[in-house]
N, C-alpha and C. Protein backbone atom coordinates (compact mmCIF):
# COMPACT_ATOMS: atom_id res chain seq x y z
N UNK A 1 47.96 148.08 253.04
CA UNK A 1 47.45 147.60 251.78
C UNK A 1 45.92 147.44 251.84
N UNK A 2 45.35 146.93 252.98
CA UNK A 2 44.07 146.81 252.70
C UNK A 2 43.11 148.18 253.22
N UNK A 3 43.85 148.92 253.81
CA UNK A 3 43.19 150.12 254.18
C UNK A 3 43.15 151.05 252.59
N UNK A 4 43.91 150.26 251.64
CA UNK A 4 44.25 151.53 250.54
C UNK A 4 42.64 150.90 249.58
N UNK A 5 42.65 149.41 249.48
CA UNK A 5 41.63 148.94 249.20
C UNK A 5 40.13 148.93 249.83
N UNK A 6 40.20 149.66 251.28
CA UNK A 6 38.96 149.67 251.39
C UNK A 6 38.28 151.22 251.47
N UNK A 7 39.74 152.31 250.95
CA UNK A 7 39.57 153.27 251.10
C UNK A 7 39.68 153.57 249.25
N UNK A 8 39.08 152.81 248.58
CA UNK A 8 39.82 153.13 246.89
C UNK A 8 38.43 154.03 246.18
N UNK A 9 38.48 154.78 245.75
CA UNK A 9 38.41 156.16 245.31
C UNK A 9 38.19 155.99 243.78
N UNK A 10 37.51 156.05 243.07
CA UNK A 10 37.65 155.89 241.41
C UNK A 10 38.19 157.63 241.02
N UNK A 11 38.76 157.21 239.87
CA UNK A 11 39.52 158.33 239.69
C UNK A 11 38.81 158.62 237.69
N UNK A 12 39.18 159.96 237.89
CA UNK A 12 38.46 160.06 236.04
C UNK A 12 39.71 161.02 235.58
N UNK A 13 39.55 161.01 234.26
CA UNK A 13 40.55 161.61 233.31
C UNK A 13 39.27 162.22 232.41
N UNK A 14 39.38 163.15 231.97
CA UNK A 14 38.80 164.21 230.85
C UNK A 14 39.28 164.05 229.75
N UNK A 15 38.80 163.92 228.46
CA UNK A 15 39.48 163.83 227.19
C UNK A 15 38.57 164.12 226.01
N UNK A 16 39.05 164.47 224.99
CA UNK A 16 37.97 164.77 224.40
C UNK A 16 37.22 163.50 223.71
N UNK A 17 35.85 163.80 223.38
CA UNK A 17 35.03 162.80 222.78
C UNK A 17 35.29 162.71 221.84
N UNK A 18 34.92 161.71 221.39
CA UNK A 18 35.65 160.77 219.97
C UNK A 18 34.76 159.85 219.52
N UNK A 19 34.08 159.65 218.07
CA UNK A 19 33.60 159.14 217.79
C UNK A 19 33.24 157.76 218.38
N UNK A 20 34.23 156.95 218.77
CA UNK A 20 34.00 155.70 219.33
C UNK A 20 33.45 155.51 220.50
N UNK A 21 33.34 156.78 221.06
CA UNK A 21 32.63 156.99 222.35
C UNK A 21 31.38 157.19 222.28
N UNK A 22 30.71 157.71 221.13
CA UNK A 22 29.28 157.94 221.18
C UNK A 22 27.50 157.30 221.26
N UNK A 23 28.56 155.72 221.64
CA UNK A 23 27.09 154.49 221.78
C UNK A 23 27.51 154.88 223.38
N UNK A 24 28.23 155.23 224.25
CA UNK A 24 28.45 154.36 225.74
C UNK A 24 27.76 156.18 225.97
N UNK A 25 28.03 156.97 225.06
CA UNK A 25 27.20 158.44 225.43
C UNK A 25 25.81 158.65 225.40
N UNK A 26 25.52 157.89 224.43
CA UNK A 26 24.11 157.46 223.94
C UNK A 26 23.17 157.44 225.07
N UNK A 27 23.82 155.83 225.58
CA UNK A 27 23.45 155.22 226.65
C UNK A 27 23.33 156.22 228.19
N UNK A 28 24.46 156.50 228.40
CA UNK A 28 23.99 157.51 229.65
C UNK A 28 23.43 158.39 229.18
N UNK A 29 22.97 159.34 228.24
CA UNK A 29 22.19 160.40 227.73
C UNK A 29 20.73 159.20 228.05
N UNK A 30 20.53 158.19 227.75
CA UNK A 30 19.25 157.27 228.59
C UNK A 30 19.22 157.65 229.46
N UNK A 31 20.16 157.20 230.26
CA UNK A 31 19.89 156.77 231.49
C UNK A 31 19.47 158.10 232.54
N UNK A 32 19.50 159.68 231.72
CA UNK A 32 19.84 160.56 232.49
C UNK A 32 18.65 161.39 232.20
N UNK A 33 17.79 161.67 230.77
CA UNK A 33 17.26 161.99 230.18
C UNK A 33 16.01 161.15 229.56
N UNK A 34 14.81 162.10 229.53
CA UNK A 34 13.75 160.69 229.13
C UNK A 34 13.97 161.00 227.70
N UNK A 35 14.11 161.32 226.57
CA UNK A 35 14.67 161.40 225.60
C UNK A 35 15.91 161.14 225.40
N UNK A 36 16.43 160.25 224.60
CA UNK A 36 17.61 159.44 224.59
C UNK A 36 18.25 160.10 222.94
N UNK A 37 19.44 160.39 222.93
CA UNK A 37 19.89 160.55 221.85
C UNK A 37 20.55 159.56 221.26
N UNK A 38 20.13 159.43 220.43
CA UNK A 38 21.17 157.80 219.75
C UNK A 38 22.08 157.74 219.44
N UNK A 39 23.31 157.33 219.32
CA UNK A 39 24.26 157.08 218.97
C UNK A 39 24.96 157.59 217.36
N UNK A 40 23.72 157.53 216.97
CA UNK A 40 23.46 158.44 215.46
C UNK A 40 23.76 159.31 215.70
N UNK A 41 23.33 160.62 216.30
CA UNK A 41 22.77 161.86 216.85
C UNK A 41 24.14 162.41 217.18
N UNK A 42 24.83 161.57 218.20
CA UNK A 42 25.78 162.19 218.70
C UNK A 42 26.68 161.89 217.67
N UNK A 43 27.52 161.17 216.98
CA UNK A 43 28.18 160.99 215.54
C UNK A 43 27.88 161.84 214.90
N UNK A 44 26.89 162.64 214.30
CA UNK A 44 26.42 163.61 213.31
C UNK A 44 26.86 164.93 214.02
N UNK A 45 26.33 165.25 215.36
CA UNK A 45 27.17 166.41 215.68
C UNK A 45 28.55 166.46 216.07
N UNK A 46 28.82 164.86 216.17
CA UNK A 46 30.45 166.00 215.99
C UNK A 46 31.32 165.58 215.18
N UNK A 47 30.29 165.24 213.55
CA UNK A 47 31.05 165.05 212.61
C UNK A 47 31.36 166.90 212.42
N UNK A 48 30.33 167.72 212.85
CA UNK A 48 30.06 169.13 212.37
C UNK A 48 31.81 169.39 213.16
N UNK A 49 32.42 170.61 212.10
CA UNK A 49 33.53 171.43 212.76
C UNK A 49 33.33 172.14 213.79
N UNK A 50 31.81 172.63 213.85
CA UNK A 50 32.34 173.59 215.31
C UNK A 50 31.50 173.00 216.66
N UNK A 51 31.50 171.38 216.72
CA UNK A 51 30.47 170.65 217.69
C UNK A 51 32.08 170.14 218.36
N UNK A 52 31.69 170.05 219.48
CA UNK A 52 33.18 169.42 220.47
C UNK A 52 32.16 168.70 221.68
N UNK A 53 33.43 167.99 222.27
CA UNK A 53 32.42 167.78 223.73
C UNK A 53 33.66 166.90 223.96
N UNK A 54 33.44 166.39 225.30
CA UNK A 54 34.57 165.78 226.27
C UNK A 54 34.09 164.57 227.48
N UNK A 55 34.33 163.40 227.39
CA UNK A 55 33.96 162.67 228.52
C UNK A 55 35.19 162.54 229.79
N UNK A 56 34.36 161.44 230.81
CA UNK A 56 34.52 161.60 232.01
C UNK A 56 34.98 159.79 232.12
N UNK A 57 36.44 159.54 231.65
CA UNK A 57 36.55 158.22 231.80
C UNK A 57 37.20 157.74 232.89
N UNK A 58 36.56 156.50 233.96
CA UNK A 58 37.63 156.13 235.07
C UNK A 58 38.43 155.50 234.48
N UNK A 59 39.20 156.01 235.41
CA UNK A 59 41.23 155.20 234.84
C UNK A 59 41.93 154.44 235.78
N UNK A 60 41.05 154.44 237.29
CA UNK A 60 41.43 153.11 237.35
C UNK A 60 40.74 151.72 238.28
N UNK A 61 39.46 151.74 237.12
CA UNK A 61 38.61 150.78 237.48
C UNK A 61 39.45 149.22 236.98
N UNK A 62 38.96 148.15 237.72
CA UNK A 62 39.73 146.62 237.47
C UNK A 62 39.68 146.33 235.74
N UNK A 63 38.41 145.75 235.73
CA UNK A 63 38.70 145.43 234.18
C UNK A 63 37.90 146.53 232.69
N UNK A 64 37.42 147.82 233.27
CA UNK A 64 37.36 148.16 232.31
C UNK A 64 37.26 149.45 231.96
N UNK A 65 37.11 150.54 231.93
CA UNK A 65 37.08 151.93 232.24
C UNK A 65 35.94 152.92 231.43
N UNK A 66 35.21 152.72 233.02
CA UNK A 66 33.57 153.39 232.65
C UNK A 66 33.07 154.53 232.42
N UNK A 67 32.37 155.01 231.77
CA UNK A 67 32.25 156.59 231.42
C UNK A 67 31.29 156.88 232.55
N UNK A 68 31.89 158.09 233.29
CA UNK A 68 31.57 158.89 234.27
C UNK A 68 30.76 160.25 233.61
N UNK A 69 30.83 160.54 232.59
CA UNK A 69 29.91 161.82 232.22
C UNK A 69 30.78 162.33 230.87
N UNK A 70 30.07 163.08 230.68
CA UNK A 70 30.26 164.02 228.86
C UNK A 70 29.54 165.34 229.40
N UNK A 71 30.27 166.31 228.22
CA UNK A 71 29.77 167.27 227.55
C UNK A 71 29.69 167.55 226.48
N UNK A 72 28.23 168.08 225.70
CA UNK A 72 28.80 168.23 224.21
C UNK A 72 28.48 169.70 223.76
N UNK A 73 29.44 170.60 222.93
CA UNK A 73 29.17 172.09 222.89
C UNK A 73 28.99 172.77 221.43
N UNK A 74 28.59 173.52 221.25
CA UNK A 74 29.12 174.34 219.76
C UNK A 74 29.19 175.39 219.97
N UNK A 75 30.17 176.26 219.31
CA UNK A 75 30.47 177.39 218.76
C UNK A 75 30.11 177.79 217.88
N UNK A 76 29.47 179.37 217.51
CA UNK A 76 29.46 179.46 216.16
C UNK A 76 28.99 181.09 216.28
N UNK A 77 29.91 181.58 215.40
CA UNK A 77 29.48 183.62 215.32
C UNK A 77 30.14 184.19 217.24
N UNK A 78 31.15 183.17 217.93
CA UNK A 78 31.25 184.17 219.16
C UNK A 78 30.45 183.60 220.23
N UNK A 79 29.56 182.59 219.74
CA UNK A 79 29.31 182.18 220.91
C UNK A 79 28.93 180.84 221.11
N UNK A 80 29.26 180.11 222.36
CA UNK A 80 28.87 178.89 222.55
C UNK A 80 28.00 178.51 223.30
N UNK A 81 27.42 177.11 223.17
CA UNK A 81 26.47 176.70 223.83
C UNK A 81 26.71 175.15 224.50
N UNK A 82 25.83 175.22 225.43
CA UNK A 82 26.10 173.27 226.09
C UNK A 82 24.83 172.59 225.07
N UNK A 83 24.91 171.93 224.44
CA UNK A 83 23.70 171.24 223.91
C UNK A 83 23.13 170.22 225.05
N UNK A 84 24.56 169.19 225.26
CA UNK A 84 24.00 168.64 226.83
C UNK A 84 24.95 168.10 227.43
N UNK A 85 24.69 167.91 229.08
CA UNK A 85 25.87 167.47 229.78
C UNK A 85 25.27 166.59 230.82
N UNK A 86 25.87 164.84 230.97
CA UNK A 86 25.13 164.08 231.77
C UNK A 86 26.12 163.62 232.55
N UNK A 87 26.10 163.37 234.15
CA UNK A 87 27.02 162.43 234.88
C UNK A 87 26.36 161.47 235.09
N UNK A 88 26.77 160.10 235.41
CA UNK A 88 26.28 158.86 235.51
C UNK A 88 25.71 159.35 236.78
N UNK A 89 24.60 158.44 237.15
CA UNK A 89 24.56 158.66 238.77
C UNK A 89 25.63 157.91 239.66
N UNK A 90 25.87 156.84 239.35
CA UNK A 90 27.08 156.00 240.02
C UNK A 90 28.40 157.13 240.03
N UNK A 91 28.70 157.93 239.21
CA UNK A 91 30.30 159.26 239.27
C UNK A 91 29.31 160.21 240.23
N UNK A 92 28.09 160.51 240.30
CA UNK A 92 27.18 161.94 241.04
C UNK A 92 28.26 162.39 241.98
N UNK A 93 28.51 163.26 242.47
CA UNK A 93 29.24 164.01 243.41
C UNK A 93 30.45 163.87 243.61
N UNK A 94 31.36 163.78 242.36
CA UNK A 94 33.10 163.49 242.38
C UNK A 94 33.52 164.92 242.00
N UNK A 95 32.46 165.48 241.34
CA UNK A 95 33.19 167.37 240.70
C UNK A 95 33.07 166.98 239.15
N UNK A 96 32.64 165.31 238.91
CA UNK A 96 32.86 165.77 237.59
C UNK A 96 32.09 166.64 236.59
N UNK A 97 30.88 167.10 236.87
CA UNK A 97 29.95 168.21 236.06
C UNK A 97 31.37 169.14 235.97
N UNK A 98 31.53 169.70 237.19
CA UNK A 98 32.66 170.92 237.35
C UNK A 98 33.46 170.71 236.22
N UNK A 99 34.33 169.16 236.41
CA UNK A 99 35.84 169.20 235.59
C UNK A 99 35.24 169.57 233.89
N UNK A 100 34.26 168.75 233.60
CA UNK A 100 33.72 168.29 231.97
C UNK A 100 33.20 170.14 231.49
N UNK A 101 32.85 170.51 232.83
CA UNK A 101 31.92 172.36 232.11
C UNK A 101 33.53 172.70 232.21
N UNK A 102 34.01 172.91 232.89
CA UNK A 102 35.64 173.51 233.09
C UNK A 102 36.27 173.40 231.78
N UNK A 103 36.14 172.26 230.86
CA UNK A 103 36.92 171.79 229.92
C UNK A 103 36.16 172.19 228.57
N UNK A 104 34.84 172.24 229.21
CA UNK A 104 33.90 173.13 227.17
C UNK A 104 33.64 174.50 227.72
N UNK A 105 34.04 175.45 228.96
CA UNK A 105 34.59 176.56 228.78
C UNK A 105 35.64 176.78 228.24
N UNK A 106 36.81 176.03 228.66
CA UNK A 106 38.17 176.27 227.80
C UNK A 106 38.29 176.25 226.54
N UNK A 107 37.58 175.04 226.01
CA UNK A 107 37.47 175.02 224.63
C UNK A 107 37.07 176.05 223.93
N UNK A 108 35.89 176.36 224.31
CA UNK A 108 34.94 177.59 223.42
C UNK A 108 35.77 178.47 223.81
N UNK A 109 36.23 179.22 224.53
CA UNK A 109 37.24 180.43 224.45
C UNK A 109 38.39 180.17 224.09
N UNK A 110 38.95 179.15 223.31
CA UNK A 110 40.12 178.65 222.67
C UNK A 110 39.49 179.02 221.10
N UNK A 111 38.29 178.38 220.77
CA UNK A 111 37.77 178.65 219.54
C UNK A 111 37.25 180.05 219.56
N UNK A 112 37.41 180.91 220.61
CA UNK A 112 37.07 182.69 219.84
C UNK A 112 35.70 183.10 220.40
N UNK A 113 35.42 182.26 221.44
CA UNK A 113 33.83 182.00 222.07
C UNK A 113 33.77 183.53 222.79
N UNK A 114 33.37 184.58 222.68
CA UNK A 114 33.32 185.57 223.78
C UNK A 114 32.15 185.15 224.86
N UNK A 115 30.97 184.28 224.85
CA UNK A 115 30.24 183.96 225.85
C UNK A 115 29.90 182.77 225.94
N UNK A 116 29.40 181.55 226.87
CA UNK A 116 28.65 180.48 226.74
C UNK A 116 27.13 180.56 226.98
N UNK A 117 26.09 179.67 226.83
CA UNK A 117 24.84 179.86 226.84
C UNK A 117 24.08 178.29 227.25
N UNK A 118 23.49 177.89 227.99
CA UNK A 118 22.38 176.61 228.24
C UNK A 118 21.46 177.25 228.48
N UNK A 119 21.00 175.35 228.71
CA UNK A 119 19.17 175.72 229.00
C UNK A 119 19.20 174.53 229.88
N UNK A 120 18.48 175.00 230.86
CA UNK A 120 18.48 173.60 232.22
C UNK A 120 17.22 173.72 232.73
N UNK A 121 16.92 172.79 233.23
CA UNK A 121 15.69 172.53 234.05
C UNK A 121 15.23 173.24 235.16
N UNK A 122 14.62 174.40 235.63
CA UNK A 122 14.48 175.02 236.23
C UNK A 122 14.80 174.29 237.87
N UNK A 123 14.50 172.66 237.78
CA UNK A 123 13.84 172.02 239.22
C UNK A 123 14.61 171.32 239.30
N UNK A 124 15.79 171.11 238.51
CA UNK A 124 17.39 170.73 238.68
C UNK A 124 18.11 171.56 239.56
N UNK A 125 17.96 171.71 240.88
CA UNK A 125 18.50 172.38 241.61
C UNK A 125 19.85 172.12 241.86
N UNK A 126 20.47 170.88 241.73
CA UNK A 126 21.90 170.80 241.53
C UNK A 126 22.79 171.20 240.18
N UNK A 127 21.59 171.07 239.29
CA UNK A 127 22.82 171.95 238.03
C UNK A 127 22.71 173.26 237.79
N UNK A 128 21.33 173.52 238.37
CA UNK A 128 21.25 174.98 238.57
C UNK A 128 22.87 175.63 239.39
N UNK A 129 22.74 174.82 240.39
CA UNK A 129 23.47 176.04 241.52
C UNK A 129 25.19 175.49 241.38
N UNK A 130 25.10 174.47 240.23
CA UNK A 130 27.10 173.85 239.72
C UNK A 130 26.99 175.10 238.40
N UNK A 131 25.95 175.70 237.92
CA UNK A 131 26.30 176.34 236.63
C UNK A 131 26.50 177.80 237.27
N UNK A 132 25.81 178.27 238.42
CA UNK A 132 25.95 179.55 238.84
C UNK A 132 27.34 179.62 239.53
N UNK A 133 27.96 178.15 240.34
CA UNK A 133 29.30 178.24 240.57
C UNK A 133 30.33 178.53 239.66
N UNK A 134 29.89 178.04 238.53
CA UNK A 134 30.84 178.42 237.55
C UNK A 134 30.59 179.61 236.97
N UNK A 135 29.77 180.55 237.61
CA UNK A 135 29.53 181.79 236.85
C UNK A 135 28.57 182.49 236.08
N UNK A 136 27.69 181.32 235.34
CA UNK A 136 26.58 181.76 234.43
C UNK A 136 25.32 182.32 235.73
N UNK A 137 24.49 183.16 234.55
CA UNK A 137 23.46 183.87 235.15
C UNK A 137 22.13 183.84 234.34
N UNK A 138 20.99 183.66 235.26
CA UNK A 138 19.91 183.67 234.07
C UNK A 138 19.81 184.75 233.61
N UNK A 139 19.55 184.45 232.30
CA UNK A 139 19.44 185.60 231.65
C UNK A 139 17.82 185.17 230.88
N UNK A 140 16.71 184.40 231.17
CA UNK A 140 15.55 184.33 230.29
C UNK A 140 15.45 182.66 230.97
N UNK A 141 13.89 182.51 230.68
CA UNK A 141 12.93 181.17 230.92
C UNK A 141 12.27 181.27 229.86
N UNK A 142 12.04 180.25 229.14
CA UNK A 142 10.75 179.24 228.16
C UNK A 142 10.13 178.27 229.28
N UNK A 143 9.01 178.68 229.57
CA UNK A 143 7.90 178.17 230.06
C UNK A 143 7.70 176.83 229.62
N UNK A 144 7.09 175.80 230.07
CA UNK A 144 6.78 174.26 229.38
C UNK A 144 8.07 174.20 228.26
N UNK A 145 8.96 174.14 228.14
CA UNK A 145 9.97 174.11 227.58
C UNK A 145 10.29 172.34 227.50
N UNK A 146 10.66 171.84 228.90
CA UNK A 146 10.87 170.30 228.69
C UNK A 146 9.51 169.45 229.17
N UNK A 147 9.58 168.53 228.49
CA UNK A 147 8.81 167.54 228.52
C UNK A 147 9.19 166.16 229.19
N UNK A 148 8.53 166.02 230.47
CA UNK A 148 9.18 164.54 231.14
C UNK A 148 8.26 163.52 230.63
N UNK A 149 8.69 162.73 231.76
CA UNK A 149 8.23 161.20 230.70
C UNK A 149 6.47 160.45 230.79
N UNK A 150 6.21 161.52 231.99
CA UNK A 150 4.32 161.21 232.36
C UNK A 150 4.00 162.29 231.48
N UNK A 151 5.07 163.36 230.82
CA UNK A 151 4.05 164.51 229.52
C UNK A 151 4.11 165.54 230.43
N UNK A 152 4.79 165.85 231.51
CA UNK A 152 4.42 167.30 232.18
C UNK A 152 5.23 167.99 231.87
N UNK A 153 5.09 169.00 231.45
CA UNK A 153 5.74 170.44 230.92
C UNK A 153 6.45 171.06 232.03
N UNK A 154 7.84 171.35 232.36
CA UNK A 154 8.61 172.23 232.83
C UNK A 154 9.38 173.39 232.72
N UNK A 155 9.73 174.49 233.31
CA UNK A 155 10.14 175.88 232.70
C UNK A 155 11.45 175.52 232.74
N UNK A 156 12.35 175.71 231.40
CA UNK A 156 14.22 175.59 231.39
C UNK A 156 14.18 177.43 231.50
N UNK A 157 15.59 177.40 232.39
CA UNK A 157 16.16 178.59 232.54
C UNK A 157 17.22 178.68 231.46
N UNK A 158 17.64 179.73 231.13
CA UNK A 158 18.56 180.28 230.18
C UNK A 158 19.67 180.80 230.98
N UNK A 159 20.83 180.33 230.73
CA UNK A 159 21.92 180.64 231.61
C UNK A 159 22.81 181.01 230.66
N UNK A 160 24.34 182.27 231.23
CA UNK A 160 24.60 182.90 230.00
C UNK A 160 25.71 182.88 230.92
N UNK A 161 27.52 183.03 230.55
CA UNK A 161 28.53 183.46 231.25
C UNK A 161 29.26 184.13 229.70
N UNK A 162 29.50 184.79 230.54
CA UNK A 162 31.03 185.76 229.41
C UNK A 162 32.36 184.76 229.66
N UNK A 163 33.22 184.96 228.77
CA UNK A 163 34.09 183.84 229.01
C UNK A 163 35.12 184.58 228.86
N UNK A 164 35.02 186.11 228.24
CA UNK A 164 36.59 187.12 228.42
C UNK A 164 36.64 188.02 229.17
């Protein structure tokens, strides 16, 4: 018994996002990003029909069950895109980027998606090399593209996977 407790493991479930989820998304979109999307922001896109996305909830924390990460995507004409995808740092290295991209690939090729498409931080070397595991390839850079929080300009890569 106490080896199970000192060996306890948080565990996450995938589901899709849901309006009521979009202040605790908000918030880690803070915590992850120097531009914060508000709670507004995320409500408006997925009041839209072809905006989806999916969080990363533990299921079996004591008293309350914390969001481990999101994705949010759209479809539209054949093809989809990640608008954005954050893991808490406290979930960092459980697979959940993997499970949450795993789950808005499925989607978008459920909705008729023949390809997906982002844009990441060139100097994100860990989402760089979780998006090439899953397959995407650069396909194009915008130069000074993101803006951090001292104002310095960074190049986002353009990443592209076929999904049929």
């Amino acid at each position: 018994m106490l080896d199970d407790y000192l060996t306890w493991k948080p565990f996450f479930e995938v589901v899709p996002m849901e309006i009521g989820d979009c202040a605790e998304v908000s918030e880690l979109h803070g915590q992850r990003f120097p531009r914060q999307w508000s709670d507004g922001e995320f409500q408006n896109l997925l009041l839209q029909h072809n905006v989806f996305g999916f969080i990363a909830r533990q299921t079996n924390a004591f008293f309350s069950r914390p969001l481990g990460g999101f994705v949010l995507s759209r479809e539209a004409a054949g093809e989809a895109e990640i608008l954005t995808v954050a893991v808490s740092e406290k979930s960092g290295r459980q697979g959940l980027g993997w499970r949450l991209m795993q789950a808005a690939l499925r989607e978008a090729a459920a909705r008729g998606a023949e390809s997906m498409f982002l844009e990441v931080e060139a100097a994100n070397h860990a989402a760089v090399g979780l998006y090439r595991k899953l397959g995407f390839q650069k396909v194009g850079e915008r130069p000074a593209y993101y803006t951090g929080p001292d104002g310095t300009r960074s190049m986002a890569l353009v990443m592209s996977r076929v999904l049929r």
